[in-house]
N, C-alpha and C. Protein backbone atom coordinates (compact mmCIF):
# COMPACT_ATOMS: atom_id res chain seq x y z
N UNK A 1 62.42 150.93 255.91
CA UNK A 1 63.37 150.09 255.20
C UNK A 1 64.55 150.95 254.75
N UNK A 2 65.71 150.66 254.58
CA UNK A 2 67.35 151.04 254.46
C UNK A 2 66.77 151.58 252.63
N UNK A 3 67.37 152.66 252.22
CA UNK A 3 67.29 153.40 251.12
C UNK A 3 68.05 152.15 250.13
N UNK A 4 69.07 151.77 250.76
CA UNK A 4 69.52 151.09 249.64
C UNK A 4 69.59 149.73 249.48
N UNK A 5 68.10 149.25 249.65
CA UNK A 5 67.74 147.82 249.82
C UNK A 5 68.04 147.17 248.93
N UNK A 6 68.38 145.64 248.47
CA UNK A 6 68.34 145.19 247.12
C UNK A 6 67.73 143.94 247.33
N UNK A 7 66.55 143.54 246.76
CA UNK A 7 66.02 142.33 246.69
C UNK A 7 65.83 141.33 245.36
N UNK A 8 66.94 139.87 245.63
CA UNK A 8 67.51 139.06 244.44
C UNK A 8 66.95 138.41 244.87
N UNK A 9 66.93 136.49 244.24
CA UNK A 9 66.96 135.62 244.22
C UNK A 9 68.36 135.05 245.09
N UNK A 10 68.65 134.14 245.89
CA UNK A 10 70.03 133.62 246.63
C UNK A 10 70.66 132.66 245.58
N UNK A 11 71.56 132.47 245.68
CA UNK A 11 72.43 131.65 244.50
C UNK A 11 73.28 130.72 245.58
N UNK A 12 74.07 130.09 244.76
CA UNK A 12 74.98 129.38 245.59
C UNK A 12 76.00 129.89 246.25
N UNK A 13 76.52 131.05 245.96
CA UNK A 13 77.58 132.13 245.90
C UNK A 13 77.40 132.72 247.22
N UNK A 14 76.13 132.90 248.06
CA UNK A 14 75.31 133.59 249.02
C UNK A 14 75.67 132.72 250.23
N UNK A 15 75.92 131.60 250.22
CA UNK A 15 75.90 130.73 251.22
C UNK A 15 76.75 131.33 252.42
N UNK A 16 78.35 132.21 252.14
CA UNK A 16 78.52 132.38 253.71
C UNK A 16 77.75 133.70 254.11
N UNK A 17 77.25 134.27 253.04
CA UNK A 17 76.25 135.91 253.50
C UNK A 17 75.17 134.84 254.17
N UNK A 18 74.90 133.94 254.39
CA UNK A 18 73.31 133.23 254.48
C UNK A 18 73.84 133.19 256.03
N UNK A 19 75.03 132.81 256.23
CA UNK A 19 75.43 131.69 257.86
C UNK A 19 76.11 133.13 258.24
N UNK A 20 76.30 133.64 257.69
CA UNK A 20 76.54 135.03 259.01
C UNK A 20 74.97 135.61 259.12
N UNK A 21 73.84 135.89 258.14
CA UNK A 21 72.99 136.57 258.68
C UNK A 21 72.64 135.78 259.89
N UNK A 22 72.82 134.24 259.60
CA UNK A 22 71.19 132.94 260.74
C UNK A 22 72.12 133.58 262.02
N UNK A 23 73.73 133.71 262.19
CA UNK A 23 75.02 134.15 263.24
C UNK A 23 74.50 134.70 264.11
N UNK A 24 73.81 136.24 262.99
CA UNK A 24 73.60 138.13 263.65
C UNK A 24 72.40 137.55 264.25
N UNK A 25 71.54 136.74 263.72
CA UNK A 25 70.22 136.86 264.17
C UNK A 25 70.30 136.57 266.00
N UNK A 26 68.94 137.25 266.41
CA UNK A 26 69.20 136.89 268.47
C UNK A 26 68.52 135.77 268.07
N UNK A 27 68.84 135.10 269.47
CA UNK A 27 68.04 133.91 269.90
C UNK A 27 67.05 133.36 269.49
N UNK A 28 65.91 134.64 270.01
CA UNK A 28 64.70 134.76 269.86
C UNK A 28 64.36 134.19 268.32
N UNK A 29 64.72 135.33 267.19
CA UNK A 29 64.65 135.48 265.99
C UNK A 29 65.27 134.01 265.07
N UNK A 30 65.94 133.65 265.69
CA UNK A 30 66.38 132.12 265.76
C UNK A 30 65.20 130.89 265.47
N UNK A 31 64.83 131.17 266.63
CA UNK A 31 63.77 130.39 267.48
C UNK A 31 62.94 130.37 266.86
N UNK A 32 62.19 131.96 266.39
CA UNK A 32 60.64 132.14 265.29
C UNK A 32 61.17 131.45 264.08
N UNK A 33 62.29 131.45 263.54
CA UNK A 33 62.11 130.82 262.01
C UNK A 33 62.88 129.54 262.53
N UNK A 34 63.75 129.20 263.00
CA UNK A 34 64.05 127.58 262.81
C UNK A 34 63.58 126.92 263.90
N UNK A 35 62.84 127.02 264.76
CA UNK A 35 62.23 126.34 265.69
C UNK A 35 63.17 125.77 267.03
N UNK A 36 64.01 126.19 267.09
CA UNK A 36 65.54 126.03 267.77
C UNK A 36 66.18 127.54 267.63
N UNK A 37 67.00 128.14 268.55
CA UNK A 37 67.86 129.01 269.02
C UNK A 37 69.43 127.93 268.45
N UNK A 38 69.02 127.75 267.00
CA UNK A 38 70.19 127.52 266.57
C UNK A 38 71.52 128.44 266.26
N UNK A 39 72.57 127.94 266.45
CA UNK A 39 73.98 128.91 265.94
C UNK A 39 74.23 129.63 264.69
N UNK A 40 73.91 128.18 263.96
CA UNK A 40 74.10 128.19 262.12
C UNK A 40 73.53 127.50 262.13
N UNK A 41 73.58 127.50 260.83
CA UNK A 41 72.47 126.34 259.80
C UNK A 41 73.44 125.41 259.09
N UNK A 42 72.99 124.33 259.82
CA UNK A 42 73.55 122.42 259.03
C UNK A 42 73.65 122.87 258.13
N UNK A 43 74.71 121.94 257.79
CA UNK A 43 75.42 122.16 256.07
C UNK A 43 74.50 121.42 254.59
N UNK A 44 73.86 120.79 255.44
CA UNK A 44 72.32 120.44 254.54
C UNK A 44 71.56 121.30 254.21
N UNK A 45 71.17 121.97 256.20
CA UNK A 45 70.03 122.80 255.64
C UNK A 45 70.38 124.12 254.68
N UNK A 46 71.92 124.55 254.92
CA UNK A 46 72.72 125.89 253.99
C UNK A 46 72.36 125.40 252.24
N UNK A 47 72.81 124.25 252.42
CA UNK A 47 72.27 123.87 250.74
C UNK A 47 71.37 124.06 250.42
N UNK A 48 70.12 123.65 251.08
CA UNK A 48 68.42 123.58 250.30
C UNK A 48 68.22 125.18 251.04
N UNK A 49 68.73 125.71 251.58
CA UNK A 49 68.46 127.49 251.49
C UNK A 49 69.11 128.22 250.20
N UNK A 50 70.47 127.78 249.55
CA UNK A 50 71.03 128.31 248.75
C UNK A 50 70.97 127.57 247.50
N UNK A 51 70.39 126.36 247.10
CA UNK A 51 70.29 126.09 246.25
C UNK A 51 69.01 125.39 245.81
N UNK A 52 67.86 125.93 244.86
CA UNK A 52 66.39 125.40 244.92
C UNK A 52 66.90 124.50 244.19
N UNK A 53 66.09 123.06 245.05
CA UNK A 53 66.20 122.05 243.96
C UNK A 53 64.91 121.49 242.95
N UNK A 54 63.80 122.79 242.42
CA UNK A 54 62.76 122.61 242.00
C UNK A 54 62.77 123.77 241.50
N UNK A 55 62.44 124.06 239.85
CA UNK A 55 62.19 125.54 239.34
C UNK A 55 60.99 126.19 239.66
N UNK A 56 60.15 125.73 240.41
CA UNK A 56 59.17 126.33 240.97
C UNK A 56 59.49 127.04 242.62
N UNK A 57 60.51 126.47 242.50
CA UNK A 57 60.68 127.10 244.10
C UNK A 57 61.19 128.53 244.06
N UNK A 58 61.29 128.88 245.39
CA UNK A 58 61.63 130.59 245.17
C UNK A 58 62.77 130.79 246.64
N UNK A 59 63.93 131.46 246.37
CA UNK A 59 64.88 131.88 248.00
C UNK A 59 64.87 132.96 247.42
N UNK A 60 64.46 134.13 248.27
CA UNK A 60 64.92 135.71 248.01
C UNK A 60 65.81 136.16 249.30
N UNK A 61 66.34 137.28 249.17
CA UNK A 61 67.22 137.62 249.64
C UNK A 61 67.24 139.45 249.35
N UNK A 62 66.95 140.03 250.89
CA UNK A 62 67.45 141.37 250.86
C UNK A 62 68.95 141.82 251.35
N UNK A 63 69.15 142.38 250.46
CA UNK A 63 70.83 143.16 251.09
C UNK A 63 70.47 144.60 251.26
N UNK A 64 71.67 144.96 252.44
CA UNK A 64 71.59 146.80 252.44
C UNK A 64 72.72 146.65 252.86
N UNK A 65 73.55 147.78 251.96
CA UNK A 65 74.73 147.60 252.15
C UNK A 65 75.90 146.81 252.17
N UNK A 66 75.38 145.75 251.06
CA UNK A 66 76.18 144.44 251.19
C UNK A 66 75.64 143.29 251.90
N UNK A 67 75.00 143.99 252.88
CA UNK A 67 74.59 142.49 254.49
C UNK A 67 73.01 141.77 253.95
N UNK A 68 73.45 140.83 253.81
CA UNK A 68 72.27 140.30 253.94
C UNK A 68 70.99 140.70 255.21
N UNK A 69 70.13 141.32 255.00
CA UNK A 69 69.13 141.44 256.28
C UNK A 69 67.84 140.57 256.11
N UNK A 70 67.41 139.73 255.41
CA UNK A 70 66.27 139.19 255.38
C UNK A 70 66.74 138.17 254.55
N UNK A 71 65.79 136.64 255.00
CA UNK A 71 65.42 135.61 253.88
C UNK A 71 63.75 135.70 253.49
N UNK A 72 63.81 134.90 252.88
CA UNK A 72 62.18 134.52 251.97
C UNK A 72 62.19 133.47 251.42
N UNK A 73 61.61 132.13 251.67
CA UNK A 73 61.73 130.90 251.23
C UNK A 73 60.26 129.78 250.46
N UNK A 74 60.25 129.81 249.27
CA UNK A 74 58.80 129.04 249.32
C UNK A 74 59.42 127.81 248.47
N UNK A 75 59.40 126.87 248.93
CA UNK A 75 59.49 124.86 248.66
C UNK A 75 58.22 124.52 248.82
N UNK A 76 57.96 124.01 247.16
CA UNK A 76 56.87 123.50 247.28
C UNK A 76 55.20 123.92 247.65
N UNK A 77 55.31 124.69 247.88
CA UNK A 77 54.52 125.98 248.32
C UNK A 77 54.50 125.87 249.95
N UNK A 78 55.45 125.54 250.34
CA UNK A 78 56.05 126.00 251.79
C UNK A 78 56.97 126.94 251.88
N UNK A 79 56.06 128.08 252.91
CA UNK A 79 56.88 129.29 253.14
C UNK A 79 57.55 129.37 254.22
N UNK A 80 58.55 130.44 254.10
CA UNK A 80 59.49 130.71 255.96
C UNK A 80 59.81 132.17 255.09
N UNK A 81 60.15 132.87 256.40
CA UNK A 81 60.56 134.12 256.29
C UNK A 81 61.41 134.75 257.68
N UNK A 82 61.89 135.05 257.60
CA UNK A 82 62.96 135.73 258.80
C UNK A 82 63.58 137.45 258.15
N UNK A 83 63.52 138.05 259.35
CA UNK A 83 63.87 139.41 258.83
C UNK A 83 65.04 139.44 260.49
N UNK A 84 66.21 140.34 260.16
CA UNK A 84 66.90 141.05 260.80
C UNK A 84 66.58 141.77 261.72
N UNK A 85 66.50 141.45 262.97
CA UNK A 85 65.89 142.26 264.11
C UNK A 85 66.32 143.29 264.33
N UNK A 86 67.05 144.32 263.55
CA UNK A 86 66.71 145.76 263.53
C UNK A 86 66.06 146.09 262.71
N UNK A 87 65.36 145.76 261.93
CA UNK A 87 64.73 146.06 260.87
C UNK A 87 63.20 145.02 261.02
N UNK A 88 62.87 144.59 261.99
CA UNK A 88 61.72 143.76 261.78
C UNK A 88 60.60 144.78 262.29
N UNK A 89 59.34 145.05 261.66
CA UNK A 89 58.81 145.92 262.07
C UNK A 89 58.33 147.01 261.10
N UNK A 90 59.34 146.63 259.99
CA UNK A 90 59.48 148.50 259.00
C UNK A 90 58.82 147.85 257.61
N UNK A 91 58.49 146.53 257.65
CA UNK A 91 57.24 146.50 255.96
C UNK A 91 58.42 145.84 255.23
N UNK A 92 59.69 145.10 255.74
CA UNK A 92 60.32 144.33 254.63
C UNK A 92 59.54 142.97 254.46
N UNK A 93 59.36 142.23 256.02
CA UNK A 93 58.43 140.98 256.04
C UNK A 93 57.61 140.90 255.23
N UNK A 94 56.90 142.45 254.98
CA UNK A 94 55.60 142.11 254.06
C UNK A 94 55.74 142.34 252.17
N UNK A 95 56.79 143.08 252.29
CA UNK A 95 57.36 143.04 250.59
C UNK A 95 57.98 141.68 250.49
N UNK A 96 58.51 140.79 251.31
CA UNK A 96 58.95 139.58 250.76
C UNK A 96 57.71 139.02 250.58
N UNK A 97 56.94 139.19 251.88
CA UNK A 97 55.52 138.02 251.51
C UNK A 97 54.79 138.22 250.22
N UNK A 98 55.04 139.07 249.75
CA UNK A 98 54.05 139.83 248.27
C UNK A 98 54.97 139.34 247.58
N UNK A 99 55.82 139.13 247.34
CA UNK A 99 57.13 138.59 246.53
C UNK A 99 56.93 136.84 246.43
N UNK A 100 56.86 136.72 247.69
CA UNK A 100 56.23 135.36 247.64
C UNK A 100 55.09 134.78 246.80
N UNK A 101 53.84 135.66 247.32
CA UNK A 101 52.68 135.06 247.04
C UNK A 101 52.81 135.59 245.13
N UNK A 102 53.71 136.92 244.72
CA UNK A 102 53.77 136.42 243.58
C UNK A 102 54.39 135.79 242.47
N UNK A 103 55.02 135.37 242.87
CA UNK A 103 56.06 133.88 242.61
C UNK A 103 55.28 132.76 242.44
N UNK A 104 54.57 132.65 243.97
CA UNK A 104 53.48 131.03 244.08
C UNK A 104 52.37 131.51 242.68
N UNK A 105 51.81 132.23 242.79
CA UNK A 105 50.60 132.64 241.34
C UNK A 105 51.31 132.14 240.57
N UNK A 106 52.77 132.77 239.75
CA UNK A 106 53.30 132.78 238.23
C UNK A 106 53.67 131.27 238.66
N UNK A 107 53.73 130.56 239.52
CA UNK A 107 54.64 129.40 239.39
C UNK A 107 52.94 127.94 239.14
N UNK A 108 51.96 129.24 239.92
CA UNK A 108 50.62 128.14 239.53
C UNK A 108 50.53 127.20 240.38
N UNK A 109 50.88 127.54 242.33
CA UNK A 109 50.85 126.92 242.95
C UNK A 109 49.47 126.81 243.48
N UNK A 110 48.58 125.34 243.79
CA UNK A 110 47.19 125.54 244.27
C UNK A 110 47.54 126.24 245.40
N UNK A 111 48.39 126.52 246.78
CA UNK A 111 48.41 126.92 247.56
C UNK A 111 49.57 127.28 248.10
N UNK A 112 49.15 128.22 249.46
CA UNK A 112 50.75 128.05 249.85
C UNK A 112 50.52 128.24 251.49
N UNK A 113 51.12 127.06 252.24
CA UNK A 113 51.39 127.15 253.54
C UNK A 113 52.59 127.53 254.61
N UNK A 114 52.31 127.54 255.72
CA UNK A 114 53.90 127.31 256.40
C UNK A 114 53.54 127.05 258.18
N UNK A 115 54.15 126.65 258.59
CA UNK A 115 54.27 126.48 260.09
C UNK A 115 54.87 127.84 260.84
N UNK A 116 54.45 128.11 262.05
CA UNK A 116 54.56 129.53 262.61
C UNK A 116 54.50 129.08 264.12
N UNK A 117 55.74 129.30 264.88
CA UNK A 117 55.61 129.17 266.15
C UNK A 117 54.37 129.86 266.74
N UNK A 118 53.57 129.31 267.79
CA UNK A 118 52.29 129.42 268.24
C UNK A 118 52.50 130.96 268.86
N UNK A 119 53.60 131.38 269.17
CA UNK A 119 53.56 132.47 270.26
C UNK A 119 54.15 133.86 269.09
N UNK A 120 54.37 133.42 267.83
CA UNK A 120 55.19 134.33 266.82
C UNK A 120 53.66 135.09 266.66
N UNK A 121 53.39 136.48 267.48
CA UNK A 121 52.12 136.87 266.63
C UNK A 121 52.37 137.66 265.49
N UNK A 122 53.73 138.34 265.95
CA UNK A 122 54.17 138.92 264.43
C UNK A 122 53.81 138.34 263.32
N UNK A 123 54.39 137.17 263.21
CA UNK A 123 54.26 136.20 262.01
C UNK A 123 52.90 135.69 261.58
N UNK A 124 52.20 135.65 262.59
CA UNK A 124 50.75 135.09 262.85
C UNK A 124 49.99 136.42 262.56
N UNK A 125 49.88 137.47 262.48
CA UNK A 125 49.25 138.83 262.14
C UNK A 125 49.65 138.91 260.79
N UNK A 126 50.99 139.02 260.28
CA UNK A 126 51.27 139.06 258.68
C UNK A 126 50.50 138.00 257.67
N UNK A 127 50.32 137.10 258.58
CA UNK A 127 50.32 135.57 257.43
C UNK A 127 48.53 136.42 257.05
N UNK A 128 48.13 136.52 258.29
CA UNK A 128 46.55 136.87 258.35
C UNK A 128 46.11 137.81 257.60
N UNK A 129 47.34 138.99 257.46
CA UNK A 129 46.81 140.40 256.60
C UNK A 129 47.17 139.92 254.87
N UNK A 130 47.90 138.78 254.62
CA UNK A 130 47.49 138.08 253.25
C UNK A 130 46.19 137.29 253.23
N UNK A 131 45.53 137.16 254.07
CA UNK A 131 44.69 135.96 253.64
C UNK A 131 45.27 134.49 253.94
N UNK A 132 46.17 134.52 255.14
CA UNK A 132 46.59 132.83 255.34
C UNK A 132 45.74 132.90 257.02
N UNK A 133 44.84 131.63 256.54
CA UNK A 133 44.26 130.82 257.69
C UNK A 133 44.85 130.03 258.42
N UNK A 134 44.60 130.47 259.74
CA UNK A 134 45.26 129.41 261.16
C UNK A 134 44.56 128.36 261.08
N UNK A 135 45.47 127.02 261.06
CA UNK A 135 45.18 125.96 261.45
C UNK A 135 45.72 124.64 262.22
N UNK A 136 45.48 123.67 262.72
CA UNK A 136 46.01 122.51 263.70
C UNK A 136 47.74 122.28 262.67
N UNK A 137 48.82 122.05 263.71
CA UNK A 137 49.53 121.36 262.74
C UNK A 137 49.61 120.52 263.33
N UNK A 138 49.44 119.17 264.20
CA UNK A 138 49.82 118.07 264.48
C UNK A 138 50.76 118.26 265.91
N UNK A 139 51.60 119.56 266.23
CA UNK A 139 52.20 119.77 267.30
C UNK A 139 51.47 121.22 267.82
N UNK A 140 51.50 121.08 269.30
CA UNK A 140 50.60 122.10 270.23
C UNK A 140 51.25 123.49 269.83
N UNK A 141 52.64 123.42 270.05
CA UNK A 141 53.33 124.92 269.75
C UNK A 141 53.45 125.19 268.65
N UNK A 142 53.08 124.29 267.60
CA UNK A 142 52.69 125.17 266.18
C UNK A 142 51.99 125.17 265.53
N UNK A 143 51.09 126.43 264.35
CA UNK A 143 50.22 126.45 264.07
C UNK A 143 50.56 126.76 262.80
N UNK A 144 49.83 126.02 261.94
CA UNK A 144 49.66 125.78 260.47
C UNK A 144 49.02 126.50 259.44
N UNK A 145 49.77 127.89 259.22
CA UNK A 145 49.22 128.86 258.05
C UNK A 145 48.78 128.41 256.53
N UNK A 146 47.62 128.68 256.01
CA UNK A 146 47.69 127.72 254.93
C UNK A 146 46.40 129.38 253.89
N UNK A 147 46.84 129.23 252.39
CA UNK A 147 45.90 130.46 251.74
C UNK A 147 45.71 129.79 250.31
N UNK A 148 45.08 129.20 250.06
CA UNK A 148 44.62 128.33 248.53
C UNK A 148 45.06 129.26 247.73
N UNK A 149 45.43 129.39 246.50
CA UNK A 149 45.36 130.65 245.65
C UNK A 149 44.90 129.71 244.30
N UNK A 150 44.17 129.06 244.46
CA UNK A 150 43.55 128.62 243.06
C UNK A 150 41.80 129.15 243.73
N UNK A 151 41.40 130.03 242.61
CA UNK A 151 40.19 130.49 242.91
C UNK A 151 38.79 129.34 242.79
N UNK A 152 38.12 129.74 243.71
CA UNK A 152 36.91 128.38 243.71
C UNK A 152 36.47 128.23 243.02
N UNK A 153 36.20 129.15 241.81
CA UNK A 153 35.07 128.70 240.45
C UNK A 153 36.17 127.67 239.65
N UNK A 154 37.71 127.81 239.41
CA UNK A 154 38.34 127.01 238.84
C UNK A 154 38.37 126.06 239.24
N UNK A 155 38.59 125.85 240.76
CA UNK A 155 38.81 124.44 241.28
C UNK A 155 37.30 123.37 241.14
N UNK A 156 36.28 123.99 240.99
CA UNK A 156 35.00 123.57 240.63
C UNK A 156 34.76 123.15 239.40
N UNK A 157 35.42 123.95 238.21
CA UNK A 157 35.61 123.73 236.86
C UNK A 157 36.39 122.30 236.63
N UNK A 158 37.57 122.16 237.48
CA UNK A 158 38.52 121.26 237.65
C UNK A 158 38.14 119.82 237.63
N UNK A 159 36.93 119.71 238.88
CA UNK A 159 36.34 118.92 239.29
C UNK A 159 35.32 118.15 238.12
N UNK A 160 35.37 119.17 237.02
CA UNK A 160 33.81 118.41 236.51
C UNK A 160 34.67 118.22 235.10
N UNK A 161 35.83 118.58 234.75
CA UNK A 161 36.16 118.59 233.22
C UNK A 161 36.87 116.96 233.26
């Protein structure tokens, strides 16, 4: 990772750093997080990336050097993550995901899932080294990461109070 990483929260302010990173990103890297080899990101979807509309939600954001190189997204306890393909590979993916999962705890989410192109094993190896289980999502090419974080003796407690 770049010495002079900085990892915030995204604001509204971030929005054209947001549509030049989705720009830099290749194809490919496109493809793993928006499911499309899109250009940019709809002026919808730029909003609900730059602006949570739930205080439980979480957008992080690494810079080096000014540039945005990574997102981190949890709605609802739905996650996405995209890293900068020179830098994918070096342990930022997995400091956002820890960033994530501790966000979802303090925020007291029962869980947290996300959808993962079927062929992303990158993405599909990370989700796994947290503790997120593969499962059916309803479409063949994608598969449905999902990691409870409410512990079983509570959710048992839950059940009987």
């Amino acid at each position: 990772m770049p010495p002079d990483l900085v990892i915030r929260e995204l604001t509204g302010r971030d929005a054209t750093l947001v549509q030049e990173f989705v720009r830099r990103l290749s194809p490919r890297s496109r493809r793993e997080r928006y499911f499309s080899a899109i250009r940019e990101l709809p002026p919808r979807d730029l909003e609900r990336t730059t602006r949570p509309s739930d205080p439980g939600d979480a957008r992080l954001a690494a810079f080096a050097g000014g540039a945005l190189v990574a997102l981190a997204e949890c709605a609802g306890g739905e996650i996405a993550l995209v890293v900068a393909d020179a830098l994918q590979g070096f342990g930022l993916g997995r400091e956002l995901m820890g960033r994530l999962l501790d966000h979802a705890r303090g925020a007291r989410l029962p869980r947290l899932h996300g959808l993962v192109r079927d062929g992303n094993r990158a993405m599909l190896r990370l989700a796994s080294s947290f503790g997120f289980r593969p499962g059916p999502s309803g479409d063949p090419a994608l598969v449905r990461v999902e990691l409870p974080l409410v512990p079983q003796e509570i959710k048992t407690l839950m059940l009987f109070s």
